[in-house]
Protein backbone atom coordinates (compact mmCIF):
# COMPACT_ATOMS: atom_id res chain seq x y z
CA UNK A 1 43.21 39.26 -4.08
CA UNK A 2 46.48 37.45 -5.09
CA UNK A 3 49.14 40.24 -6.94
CA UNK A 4 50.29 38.13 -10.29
CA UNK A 5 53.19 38.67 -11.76
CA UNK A 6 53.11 40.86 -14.99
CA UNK A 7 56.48 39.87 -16.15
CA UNK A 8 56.35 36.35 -19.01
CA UNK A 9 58.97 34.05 -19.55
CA UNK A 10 62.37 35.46 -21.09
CA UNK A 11 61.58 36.65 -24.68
CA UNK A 12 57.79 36.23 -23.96
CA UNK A 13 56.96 40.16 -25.45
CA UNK A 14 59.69 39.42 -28.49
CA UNK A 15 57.92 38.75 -31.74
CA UNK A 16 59.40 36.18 -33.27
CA UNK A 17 58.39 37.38 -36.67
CA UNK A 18 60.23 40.73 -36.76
CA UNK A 19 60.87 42.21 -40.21
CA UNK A 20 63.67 41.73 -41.96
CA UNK A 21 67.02 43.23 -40.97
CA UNK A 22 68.34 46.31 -43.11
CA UNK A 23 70.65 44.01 -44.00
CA UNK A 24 68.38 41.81 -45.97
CA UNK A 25 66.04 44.46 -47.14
CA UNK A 26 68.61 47.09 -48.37
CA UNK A 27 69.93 50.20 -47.11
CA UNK A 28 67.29 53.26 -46.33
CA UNK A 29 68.97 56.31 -48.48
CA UNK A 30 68.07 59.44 -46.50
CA UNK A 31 65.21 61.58 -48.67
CA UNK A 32 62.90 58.80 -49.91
CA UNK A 33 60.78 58.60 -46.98
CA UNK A 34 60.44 55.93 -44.74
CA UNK A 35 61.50 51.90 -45.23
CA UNK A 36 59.00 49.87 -46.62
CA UNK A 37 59.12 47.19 -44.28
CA UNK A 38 57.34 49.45 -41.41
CA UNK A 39 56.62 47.50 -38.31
CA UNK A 40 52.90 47.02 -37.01
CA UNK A 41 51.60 47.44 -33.72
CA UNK A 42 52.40 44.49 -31.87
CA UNK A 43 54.82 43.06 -33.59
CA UNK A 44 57.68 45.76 -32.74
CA UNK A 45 60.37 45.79 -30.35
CA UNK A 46 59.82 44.83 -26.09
CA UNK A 47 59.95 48.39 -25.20
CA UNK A 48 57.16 49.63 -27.61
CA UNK A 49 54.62 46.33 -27.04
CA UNK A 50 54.83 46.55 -23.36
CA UNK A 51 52.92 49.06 -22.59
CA UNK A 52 50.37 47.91 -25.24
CA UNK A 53 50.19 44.41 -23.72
CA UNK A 54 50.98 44.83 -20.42
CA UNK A 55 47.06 46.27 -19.50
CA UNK A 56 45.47 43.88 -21.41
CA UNK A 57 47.23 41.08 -19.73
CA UNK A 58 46.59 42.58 -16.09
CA UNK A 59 42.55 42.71 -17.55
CA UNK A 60 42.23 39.43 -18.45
CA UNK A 61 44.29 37.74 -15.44
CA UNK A 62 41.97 40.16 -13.07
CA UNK A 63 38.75 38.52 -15.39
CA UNK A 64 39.89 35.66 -14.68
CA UNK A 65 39.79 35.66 -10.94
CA UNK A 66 36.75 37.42 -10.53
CA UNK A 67 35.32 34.70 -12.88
CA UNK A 68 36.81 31.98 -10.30
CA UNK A 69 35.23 34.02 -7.09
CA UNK A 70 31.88 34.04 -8.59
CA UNK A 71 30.41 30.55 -8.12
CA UNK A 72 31.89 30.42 -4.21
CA UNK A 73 30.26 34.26 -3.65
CA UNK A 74 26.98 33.12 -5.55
CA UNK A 75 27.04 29.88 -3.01
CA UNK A 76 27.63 32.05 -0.10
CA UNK A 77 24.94 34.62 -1.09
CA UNK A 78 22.47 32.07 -1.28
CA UNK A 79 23.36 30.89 1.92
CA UNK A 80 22.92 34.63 3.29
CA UNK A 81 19.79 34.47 2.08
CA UNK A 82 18.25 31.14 3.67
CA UNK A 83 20.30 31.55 6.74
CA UNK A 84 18.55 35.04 7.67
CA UNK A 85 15.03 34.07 6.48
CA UNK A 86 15.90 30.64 9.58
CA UNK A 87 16.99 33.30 11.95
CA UNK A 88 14.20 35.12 11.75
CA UNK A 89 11.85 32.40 13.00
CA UNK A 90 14.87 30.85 15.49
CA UNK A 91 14.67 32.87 18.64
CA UNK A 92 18.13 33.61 20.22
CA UNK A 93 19.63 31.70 16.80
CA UNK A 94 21.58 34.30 14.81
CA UNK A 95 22.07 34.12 11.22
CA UNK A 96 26.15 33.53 11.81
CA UNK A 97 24.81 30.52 13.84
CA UNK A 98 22.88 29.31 11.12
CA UNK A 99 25.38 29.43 8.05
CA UNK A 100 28.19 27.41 10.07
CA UNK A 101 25.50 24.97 9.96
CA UNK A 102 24.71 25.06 6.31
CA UNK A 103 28.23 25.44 5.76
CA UNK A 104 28.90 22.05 7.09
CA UNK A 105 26.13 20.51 6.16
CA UNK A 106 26.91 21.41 2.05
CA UNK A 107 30.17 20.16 2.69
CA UNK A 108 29.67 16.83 4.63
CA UNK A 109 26.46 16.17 2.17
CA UNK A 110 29.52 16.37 -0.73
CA UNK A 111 27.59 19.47 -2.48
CA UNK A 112 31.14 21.21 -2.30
CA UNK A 113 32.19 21.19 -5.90
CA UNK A 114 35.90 22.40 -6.25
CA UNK A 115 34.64 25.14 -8.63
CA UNK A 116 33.05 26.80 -5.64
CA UNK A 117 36.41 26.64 -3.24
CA UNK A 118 37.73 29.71 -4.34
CA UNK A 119 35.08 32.00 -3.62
CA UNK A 120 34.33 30.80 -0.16
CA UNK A 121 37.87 31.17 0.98
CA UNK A 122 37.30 35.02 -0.20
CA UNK A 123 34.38 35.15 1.81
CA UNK A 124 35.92 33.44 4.85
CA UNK A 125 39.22 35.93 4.87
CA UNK A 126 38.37 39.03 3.37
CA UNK A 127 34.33 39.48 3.95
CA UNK A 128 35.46 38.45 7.69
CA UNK A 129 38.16 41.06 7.87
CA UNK A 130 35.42 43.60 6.61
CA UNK A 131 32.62 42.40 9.03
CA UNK A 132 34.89 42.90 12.23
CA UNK A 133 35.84 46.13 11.00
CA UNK A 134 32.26 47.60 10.35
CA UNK A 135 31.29 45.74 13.85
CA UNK A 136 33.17 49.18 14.81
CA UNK A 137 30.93 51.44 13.73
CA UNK A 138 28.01 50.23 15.81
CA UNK A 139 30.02 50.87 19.05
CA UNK A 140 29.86 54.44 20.52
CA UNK A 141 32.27 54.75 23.36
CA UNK A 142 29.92 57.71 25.39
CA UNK A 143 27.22 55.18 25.83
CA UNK A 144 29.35 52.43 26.71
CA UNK A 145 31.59 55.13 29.27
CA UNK A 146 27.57 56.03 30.64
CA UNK A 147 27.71 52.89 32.26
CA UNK A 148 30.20 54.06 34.91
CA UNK A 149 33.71 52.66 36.14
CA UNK A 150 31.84 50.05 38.41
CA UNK A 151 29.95 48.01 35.92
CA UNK A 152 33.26 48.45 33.58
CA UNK A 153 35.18 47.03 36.14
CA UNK A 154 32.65 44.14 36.68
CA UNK A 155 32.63 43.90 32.40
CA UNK A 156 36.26 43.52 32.30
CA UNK A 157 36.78 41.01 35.21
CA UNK A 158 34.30 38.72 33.97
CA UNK A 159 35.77 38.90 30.59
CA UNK A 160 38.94 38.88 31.25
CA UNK A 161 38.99 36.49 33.89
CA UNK A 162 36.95 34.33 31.79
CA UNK A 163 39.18 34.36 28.69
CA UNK A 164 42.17 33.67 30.61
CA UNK A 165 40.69 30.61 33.55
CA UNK A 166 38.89 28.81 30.35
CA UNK A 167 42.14 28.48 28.09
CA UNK A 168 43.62 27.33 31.52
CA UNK A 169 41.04 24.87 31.82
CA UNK A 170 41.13 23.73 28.59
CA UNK A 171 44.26 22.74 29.05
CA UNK A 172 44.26 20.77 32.41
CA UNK A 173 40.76 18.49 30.53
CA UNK A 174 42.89 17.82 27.34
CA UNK A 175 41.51 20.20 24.83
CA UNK A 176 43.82 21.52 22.37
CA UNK A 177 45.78 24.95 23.27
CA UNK A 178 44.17 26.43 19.69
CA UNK A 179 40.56 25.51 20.09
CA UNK A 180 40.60 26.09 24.03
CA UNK A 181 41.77 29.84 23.00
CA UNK A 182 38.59 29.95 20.62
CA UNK A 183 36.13 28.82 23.01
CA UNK A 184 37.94 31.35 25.41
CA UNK A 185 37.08 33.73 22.96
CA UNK A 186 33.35 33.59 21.64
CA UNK A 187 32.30 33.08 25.71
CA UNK A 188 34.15 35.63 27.28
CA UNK A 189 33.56 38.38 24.34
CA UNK A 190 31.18 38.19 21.97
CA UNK A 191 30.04 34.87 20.49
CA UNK A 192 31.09 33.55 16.49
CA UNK A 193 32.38 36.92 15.50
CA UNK A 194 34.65 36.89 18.21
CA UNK A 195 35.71 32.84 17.32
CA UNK A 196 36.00 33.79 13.67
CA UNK A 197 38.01 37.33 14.43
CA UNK A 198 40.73 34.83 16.81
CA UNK A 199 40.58 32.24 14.08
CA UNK A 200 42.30 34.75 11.95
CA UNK A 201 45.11 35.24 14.09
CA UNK A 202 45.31 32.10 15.95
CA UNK A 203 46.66 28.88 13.50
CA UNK A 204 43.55 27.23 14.68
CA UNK A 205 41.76 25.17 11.58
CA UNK A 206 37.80 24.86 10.10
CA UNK A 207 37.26 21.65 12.86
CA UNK A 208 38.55 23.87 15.91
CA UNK A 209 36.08 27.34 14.69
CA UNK A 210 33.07 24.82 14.32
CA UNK A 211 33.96 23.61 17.45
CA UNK A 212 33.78 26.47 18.98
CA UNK A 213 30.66 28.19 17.32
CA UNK A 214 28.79 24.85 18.19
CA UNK A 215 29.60 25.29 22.00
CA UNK A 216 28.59 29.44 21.94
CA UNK A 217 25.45 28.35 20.24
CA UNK A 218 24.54 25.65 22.82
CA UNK A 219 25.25 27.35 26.24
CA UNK A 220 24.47 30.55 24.80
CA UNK A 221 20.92 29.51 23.57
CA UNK A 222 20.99 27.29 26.89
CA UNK A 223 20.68 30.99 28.88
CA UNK A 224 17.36 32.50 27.26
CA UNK A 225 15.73 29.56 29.12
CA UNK A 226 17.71 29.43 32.06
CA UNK A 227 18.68 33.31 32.92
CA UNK A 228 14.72 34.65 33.25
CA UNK A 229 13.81 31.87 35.98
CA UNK A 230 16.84 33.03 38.10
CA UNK A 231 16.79 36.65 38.17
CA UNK A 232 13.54 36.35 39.60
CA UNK A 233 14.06 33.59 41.78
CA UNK A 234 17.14 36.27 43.08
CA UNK A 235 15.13 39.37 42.76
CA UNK A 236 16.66 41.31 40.37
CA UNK A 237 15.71 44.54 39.36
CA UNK A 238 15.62 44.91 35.30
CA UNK A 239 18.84 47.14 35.31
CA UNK A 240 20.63 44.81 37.06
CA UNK A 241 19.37 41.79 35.13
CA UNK A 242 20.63 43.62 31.80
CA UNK A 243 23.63 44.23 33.38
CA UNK A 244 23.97 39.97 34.07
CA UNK A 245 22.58 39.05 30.74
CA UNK A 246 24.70 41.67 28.80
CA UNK A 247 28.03 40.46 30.98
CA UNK A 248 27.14 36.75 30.96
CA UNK A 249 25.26 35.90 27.68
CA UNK A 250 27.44 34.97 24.22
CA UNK A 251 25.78 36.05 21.14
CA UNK A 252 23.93 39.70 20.51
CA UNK A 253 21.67 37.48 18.98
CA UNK A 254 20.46 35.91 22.19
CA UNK A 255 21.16 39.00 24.56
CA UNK A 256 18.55 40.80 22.32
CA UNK A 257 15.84 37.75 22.94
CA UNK A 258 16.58 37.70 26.33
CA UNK A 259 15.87 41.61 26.73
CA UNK A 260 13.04 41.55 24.22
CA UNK A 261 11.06 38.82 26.77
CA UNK A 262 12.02 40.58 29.76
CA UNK A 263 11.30 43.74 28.75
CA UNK A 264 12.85 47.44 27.09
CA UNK A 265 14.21 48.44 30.46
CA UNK A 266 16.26 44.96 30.42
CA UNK A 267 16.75 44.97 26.46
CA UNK A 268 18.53 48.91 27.33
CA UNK A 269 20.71 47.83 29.79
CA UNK A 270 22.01 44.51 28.71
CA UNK A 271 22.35 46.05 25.07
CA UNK A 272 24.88 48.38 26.18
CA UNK A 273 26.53 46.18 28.42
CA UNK A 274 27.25 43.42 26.02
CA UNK A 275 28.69 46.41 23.39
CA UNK A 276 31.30 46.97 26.05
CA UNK A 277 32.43 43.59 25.57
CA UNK A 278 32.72 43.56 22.04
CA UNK A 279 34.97 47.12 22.58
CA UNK A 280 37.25 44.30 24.28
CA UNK A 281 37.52 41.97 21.24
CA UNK A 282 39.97 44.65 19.81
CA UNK A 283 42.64 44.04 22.82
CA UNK A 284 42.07 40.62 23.33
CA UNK A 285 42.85 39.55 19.71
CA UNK A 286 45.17 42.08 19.63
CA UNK A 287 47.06 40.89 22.58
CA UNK A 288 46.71 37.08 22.01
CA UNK A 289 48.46 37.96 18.35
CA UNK A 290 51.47 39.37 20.28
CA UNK A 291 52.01 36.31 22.39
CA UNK A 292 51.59 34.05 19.66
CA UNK A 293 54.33 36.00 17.64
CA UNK A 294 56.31 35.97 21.08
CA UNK A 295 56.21 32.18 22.28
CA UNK A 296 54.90 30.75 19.10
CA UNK A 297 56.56 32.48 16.17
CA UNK A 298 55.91 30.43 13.60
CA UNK A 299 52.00 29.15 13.01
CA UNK A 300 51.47 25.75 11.68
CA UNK A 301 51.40 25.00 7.50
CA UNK A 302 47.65 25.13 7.03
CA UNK A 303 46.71 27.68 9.33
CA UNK A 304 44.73 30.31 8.32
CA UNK A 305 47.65 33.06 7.87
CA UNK A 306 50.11 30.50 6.64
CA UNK A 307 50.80 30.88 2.94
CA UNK A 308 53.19 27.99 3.45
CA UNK A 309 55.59 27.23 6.44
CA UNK A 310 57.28 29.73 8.54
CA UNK A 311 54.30 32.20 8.00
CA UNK A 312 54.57 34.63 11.50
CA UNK A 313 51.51 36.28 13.25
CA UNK A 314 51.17 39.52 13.07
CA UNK A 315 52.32 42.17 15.64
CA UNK A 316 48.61 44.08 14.98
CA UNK A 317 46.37 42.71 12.42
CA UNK A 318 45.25 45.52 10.32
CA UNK A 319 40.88 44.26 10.86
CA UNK A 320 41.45 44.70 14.45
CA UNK A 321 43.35 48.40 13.23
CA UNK A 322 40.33 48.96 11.73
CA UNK A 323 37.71 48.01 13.97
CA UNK A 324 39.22 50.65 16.31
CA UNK A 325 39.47 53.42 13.75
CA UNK A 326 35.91 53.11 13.62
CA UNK A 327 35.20 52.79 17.08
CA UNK A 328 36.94 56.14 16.98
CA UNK A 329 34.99 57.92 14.24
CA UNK A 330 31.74 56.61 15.45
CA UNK A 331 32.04 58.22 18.55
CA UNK A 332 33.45 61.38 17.33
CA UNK A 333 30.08 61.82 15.65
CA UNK A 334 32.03 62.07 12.08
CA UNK A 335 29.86 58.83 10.88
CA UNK A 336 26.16 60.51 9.11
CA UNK A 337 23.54 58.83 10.80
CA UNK A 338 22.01 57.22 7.79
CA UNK A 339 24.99 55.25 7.44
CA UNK A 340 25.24 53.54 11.11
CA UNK A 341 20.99 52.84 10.81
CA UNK A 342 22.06 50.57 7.77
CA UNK A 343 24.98 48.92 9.06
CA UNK A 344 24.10 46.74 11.15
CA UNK A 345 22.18 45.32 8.27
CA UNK A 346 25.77 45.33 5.98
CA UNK A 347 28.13 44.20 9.14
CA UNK A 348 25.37 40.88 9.79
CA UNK A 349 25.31 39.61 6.04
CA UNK A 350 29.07 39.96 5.86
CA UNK A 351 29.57 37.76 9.22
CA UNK A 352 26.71 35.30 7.72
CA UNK A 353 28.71 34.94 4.15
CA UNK A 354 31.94 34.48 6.33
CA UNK A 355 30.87 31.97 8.44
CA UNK A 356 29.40 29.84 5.86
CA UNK A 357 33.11 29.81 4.30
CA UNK A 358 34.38 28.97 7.29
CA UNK A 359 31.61 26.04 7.96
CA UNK A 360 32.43 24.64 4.35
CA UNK A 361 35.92 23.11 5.72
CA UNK A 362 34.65 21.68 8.58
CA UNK A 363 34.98 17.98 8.57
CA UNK A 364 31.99 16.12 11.21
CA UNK A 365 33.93 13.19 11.82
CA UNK A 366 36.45 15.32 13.34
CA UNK A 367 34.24 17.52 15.72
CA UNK A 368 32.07 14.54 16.71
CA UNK A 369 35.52 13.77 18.94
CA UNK A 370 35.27 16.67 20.68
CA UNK A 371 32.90 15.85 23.85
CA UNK A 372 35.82 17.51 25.98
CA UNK A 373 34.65 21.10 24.15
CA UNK A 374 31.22 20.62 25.16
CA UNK A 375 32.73 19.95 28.58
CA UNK A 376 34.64 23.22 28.39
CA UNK A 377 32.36 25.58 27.22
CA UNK A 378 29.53 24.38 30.23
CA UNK A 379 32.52 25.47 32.56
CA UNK A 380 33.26 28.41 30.88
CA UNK A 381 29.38 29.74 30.38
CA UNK A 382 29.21 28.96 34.04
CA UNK A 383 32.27 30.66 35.05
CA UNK A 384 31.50 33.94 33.65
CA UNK A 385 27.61 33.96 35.10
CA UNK A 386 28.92 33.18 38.24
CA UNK A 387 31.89 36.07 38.02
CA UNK A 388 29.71 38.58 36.42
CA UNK A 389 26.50 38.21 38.81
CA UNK A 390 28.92 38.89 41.82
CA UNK A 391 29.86 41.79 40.04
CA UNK A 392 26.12 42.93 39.27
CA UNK A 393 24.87 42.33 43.08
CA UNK A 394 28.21 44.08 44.17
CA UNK A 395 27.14 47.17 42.18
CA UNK A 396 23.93 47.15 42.47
């Protein structure tokens, strides 16, 4: 929430009505009690109304922004709402998925009434920042560290080596160094959250994030249809066709229908395997921040972080601070149980609200001139099946 200044214009806590000097009422003689002309509350000197008005002005300015959140949050609530009830009968479609869609759809349709701006930029920065860091507390290093320094090896080369080849790629096709970097992203670690969690740090604008999501939710819904037929076709036992699907597949969303059609011994396995990618979405962003702030110091005006021009990234951003702290505690055991059964439930509806802010500045006219993305993320979603089955038949 923006800090406002407490402090009025020069002479702004002076009451211009003031008594009358002693001059013009008449000397006080000592003994007969106090002057007549005794001043009210209010209406005294700077130093004695400050502290009286000073509250009162902080209330009503802080009334006054909640009152301007409120429409955007009741929008983006709503949206919530319809865009978990679609998931639920979507297979592989996650509710994120869903409110970039009505997101842009409210916006292109001209349903977004100024009225409701502030709210959903809220929702887009600071329910984001919130989502990524709860995202934490469903990750417990032990069962991620079960997997053993094989299939973490073949996790990090096909995410890493993903991340890095795609943004190279992007560039040699002619797609944009900022939304190259975000496809990158939500392939290589973990779908929208990961697109919206680089968005923060990245410069990258509404057009470039829908471009992005659009290209996870393609490919990645492309691979519940495609990734069953192969396995068997290669023989795959379930353990190591968790292992692909967790490595290979964008969204937890669609890893979980892929697993829940294939069975709980694949659902196990490529569960846990795609949690060790999201562990990587702290270093990643992390690292990409630092290069930015290294060879690109200064972010464009209207990027996300710029509060005008000359706005730097930031060495660390505190979500990603976060999202390892609770990493951290989660595995440590110091998190009560009852609180990581409902988070999951807390961390999704934050992403969902987020996401719909996002999808509210995205203009269609723009993405529809993005075939090259489409092109990009095919490569990509191929490039890190390819890299991450090797891996999987390698380890056996």
């Amino acid at each position: 929430m923006v800090t406002l200044p407490l402090d009025g214009p020069p002479g702004d806590l002076t009451d211009r009505h003031a008594p009358a000097t002693e001059a013009a009422s008449g000397p006080h003689r000592p003994g007969t009690g106090p002057p007549t002309a005794t001043p009210r509350p209010g209406t005294g000197s700077p130093a004695a109304d400050a502290p009286e008005r000073g509250p009162r002005k902080t209330v009503r300015r802080a009334t006054a922004e909640i009152g301007a959140l409120l429409p955007g949050l009741a929008v983006a609530a709503a949206a919530v709402g319809l865009s978990t009830s679609l998931s639920r009968v979507l297979p592989g479609v996650g509710s994120t998925v869903v409110a970039v869609v009505c997101g842009v759809a409210l916006t292109n349709l001209g349903g977004l009434h100024r009225s409701l701006r502030p709210g959903l930029r809220f929702a887009a920065r600071r329910l984001l920042r919130l989502a990524i860091v709860l995202l934490g507390l469903g990750i417990a290093l032990p069962e991620v560290l079960a997997l053993g320094w094989r299939a973490l090896m073949v996790i990090a080369a096909a995410t890493g080596g993903t991340f890095l080849a795609t943004q190279w790629i992007g560039g040699r096709i002619g797609v944009g160094p900022r939304r190259s970097l975000l496809i990158a992203t939500g392939v290589s670690v973990c779908g929208a959250a990961a697109v919206a969690a680089m968005h923060e740090v990245a410069g990258s604008d509404d057009d470039d994030v829908a471009g992005a999501v659009g290209v996870v939710v393609l490919y990645g819904s492309a691979t519940i249809v495609v990734l069953p037929p192969l396995a068997r076709l290669l023989g795959l036992t379930e353990h190591q066709f968790g292992m692909w699907a967790g490595a290979s597949v964008h969204e937890v969303a669609q890893v979980a229908a892929i697993g829940a059609a294939a069975g709980a011994g694949v659902l196990t396995s490529a569960v846990v395997v795609k949690l060790a990618r999201v562990v990587l979405l702290a270093p990643i962003v992390g690292l990409t921040s630092a290069a930015l702030r290294r060879t690109a110091p200064v972010l464009p005006a209207g990027g996300p972080q710029a509060t005008g021009a000359g706005r730097r990234p930031p060495v660390m951003p505190l979500f990603v601070v976060g999202f390892v702290a609770m990493v951290i505690a989660r595995s440590a055991g110091v998190v009560p149980a009852e609180i990581t059964q409902r988070l999951p439930e807390v961390t999704g509806m934050s992403l969902t609200a987020a996401l719909f802010g996002l999808g509210t500045g995205v203009n269609l006219r723009e993405l529809a001139r993005g075939g090259r993305s489409l092109l990009l993320g095919g490569l990509a979603t191929v490039l890190i099946g390819v890299v991450s089955l090797l891996g999987v038949l390698v380890v056996g």
